[in-house]
Protein backbone atom coordinates (compact mmCIF):
# COMPACT_ATOMS: atom_id res chain seq x y z
CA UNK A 1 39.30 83.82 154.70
CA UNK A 2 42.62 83.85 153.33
CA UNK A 3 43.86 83.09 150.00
CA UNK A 4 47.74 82.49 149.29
CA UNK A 5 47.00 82.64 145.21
CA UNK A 6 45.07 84.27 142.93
CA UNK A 7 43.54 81.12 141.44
CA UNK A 8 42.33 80.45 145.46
CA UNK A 9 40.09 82.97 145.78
CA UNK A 10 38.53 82.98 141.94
CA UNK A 11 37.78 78.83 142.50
CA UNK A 12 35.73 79.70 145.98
CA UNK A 13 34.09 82.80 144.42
CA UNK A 14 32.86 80.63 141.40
CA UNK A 15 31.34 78.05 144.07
CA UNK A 16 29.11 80.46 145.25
CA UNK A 17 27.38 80.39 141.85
CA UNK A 18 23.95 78.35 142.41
CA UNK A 19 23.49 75.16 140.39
CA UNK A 20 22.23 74.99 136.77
CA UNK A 21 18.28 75.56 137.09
CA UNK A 22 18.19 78.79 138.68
CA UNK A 23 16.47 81.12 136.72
CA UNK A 24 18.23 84.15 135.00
CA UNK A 25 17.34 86.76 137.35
CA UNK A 26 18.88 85.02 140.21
CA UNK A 27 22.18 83.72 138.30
CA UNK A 28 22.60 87.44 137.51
CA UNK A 29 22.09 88.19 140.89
CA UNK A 30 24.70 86.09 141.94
CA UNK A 31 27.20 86.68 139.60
CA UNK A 32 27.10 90.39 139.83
CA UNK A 33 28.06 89.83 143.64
CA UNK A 34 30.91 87.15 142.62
CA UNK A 35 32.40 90.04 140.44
CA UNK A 36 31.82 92.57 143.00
CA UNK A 37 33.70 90.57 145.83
CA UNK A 38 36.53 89.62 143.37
CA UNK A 39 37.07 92.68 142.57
CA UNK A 40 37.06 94.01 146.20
CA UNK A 41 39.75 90.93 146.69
CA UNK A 42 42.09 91.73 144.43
CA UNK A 43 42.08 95.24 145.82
CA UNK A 44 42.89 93.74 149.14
CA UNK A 45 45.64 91.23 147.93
CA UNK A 46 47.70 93.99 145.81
CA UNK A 47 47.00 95.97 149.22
CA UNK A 48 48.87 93.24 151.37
CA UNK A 49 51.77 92.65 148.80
CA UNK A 50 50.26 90.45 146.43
CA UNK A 51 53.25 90.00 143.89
CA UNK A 52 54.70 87.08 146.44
CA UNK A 53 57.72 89.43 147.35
CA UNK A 54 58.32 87.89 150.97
CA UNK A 55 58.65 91.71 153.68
CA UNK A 56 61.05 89.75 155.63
CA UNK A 57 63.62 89.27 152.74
CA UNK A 58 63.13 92.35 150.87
CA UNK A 59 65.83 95.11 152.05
CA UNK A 60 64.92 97.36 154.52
CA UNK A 61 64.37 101.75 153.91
CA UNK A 62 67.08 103.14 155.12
CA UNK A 63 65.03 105.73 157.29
CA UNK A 64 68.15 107.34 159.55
CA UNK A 65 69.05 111.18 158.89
CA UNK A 66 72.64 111.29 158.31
CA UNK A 67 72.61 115.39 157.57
CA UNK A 68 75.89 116.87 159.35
CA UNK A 69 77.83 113.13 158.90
CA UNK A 70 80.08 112.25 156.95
CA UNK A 71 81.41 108.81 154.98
CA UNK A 72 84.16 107.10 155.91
CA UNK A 73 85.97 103.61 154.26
CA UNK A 74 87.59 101.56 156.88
CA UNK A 75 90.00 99.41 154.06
CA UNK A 76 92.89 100.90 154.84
CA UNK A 77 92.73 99.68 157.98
CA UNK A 78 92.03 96.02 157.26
CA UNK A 79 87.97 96.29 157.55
CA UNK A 80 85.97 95.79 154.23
CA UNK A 81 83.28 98.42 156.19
CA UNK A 82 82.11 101.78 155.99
CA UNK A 83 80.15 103.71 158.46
CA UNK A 84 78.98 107.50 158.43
CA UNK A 85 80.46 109.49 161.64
CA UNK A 86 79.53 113.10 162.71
CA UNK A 87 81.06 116.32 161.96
CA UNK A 88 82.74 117.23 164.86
CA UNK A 89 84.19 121.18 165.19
CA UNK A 90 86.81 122.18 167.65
CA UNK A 91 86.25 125.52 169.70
CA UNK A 92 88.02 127.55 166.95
CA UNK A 93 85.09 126.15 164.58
CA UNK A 94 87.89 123.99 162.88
CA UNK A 95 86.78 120.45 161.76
CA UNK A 96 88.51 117.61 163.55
CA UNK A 97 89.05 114.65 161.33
CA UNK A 98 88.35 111.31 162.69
CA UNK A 99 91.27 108.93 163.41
CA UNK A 100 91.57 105.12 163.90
CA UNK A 101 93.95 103.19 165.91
CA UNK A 102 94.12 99.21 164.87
CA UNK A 103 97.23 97.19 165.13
CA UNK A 104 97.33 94.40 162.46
CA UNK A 105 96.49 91.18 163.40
CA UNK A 106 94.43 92.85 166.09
CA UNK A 107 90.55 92.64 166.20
CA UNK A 108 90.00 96.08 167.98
CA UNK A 109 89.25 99.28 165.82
CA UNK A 110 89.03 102.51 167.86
CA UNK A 111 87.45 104.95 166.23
CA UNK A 112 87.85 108.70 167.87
CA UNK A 113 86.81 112.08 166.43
CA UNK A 114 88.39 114.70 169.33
CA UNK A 115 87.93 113.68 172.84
CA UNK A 116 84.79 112.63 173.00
CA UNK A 117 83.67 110.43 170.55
CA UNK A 118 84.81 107.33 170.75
CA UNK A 119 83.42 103.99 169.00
CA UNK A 120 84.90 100.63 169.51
CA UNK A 121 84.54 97.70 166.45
CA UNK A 122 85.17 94.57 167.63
CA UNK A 123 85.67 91.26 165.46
CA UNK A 124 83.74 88.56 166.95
CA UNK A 125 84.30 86.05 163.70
CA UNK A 126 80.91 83.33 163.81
CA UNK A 127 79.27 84.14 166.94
CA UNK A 128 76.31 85.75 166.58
CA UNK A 129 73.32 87.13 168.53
CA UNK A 130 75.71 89.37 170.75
CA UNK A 131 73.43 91.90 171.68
CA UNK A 132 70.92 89.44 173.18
CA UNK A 133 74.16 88.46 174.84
CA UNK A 134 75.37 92.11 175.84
CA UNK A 135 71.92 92.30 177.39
CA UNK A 136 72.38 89.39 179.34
CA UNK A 137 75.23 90.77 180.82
CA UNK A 138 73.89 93.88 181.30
CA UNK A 139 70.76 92.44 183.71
CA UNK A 140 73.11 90.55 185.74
CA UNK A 141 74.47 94.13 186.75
CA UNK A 142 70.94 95.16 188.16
CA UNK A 143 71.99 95.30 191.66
CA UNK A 144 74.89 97.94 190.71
CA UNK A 145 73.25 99.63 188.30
CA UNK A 146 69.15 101.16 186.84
CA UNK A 147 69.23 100.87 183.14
CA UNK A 148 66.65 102.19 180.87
CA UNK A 149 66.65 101.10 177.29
CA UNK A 150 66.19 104.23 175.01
CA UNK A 151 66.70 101.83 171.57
CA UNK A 152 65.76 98.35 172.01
CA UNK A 153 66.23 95.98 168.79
CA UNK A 154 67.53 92.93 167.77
CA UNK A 155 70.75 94.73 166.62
CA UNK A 156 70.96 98.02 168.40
CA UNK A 157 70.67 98.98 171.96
CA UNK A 158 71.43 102.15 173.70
CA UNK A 159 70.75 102.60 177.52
CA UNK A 160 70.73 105.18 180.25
CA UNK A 161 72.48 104.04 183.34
CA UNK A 162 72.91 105.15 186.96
CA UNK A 163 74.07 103.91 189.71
CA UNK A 164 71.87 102.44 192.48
CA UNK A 165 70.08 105.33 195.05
CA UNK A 166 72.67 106.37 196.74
CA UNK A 167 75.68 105.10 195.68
CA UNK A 168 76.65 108.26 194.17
CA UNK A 169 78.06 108.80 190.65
CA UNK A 170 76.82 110.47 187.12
CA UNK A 171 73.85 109.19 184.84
CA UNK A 172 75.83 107.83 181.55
CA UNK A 173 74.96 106.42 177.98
CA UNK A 174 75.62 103.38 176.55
CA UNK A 175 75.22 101.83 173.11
CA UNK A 176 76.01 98.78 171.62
CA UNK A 177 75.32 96.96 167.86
CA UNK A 178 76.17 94.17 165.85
CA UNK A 179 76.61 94.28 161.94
CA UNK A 180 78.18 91.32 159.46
CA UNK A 181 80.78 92.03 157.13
CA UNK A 182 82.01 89.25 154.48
CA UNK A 183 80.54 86.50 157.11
CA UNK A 184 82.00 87.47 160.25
CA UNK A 185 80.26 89.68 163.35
CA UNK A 186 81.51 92.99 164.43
CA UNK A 187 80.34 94.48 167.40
CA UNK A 188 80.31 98.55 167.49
CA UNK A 189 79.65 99.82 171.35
CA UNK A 190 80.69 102.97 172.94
CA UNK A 191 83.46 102.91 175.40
CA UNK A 192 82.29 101.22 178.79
CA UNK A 193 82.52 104.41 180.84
CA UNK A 194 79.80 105.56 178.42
CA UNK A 195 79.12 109.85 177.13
CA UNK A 196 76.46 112.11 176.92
CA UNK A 197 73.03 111.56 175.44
CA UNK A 198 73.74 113.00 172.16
CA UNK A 199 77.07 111.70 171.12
CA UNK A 200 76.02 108.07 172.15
CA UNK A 201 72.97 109.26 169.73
CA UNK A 202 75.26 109.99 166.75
CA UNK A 203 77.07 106.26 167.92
CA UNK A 204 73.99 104.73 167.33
CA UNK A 205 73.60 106.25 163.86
CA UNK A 206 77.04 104.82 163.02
CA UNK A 207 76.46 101.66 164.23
CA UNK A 208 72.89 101.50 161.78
CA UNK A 209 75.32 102.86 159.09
CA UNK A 210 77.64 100.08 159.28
CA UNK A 211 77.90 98.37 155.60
CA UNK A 212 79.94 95.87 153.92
CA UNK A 213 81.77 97.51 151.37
CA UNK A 214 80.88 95.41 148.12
């Protein structure tokens, strides 16, 4: 049986109590299994989050390793977002900053660390739920291409795909993620012709790390 309050569970335990008339040995009986249970219950409801805090509303553990990446503050180009990216070396062992290209008044954000890397941000103002849509699209391209979800959540995906048997072609990566910022939707996805396994990996890292900047 469940009990939503404290006071729940203390009223039905007290009903078990027999009626006045018993004699002592039995009430004793009974109430040293009322205790017993109570206490066992109150175990169990501090157990299952007892102190009313609702899981769905309470903020969410950051568990994503973000060793070897680095901050970055998109203000200065006109986003109120920040994101973590990778540290990316050139051959030479040099570090290659990351750029962004935005023109103002645009929605696009290209974000490119060498010439590999590359995330787009996309402002989508009030729509939501665009990676159920992005799936949607993605299904109705089953007779091109095999797709297998790697990440598969409400507002991440990343996806191997292939071409058909025997239409040729390479396997590729995809990713794609939604985040709000000061009530509108951005979309962060990897460039349609898709990368490599691990640098759509890091993308999907950014795209978790995507904040508002408060």
């Amino acid at each position: 049986m469940l009990f939503l309050y404290k006071q729940d569970f203390f009223a039905y335990f007290a009903a078990q109590i027999p009626p006045n008339g018993v004699n002592d040995l039995i009430k004793d009986h009974y109430m040293k299994k009322v205790f017993a249970l109570a206490s066992l219950s109150i175990m169990f409801l501090a157990s299952c989050g007892g102190s009313g805090e609702n899981p769905e509303t309470a903020d969410a553990i950051d568990t994503v390793d973000y060793k070897d990446m680095d901050e970055m503050s998109l203000q200065s180009e006109g986003l109120n977002m920040k994101i973590m990216l990778p540290n990316v070396a050139s051959s030479t062992g040099a570090s290659i900053e990351p750029t962004v290209e935005h023109f103002e008044g645009d929605y696009l954000w290209d974000v490119k660390i060498g010439n590999q890397f590359h995330l787009i941000i996309e402002d989508f103002g009030k729509e939501k739920n665009k990676v159920a849509e992005e799936k949607k699209r993605i299904e109705g391209l089953n007779k091109i291409f095999n797709v297998e979800y790697v990440t598969d959540e409400p507002g991440v995906i990343m996806y191997k795909r292939e071409l058909k048997e025997g239409q040729g072609g390479k396997t590729t990566y995809h990713c794609y993620g939604e985040t709000i910022v000061d009530g509108y939707t951005y979309v962060l996805r990897s460039h349609e012709d898709g990368n490599f396994k691990p640098i759509i990996e890091d993308m999907v890292k950014t795209i978790r790390s995507a904040k508002q900047i408060k």
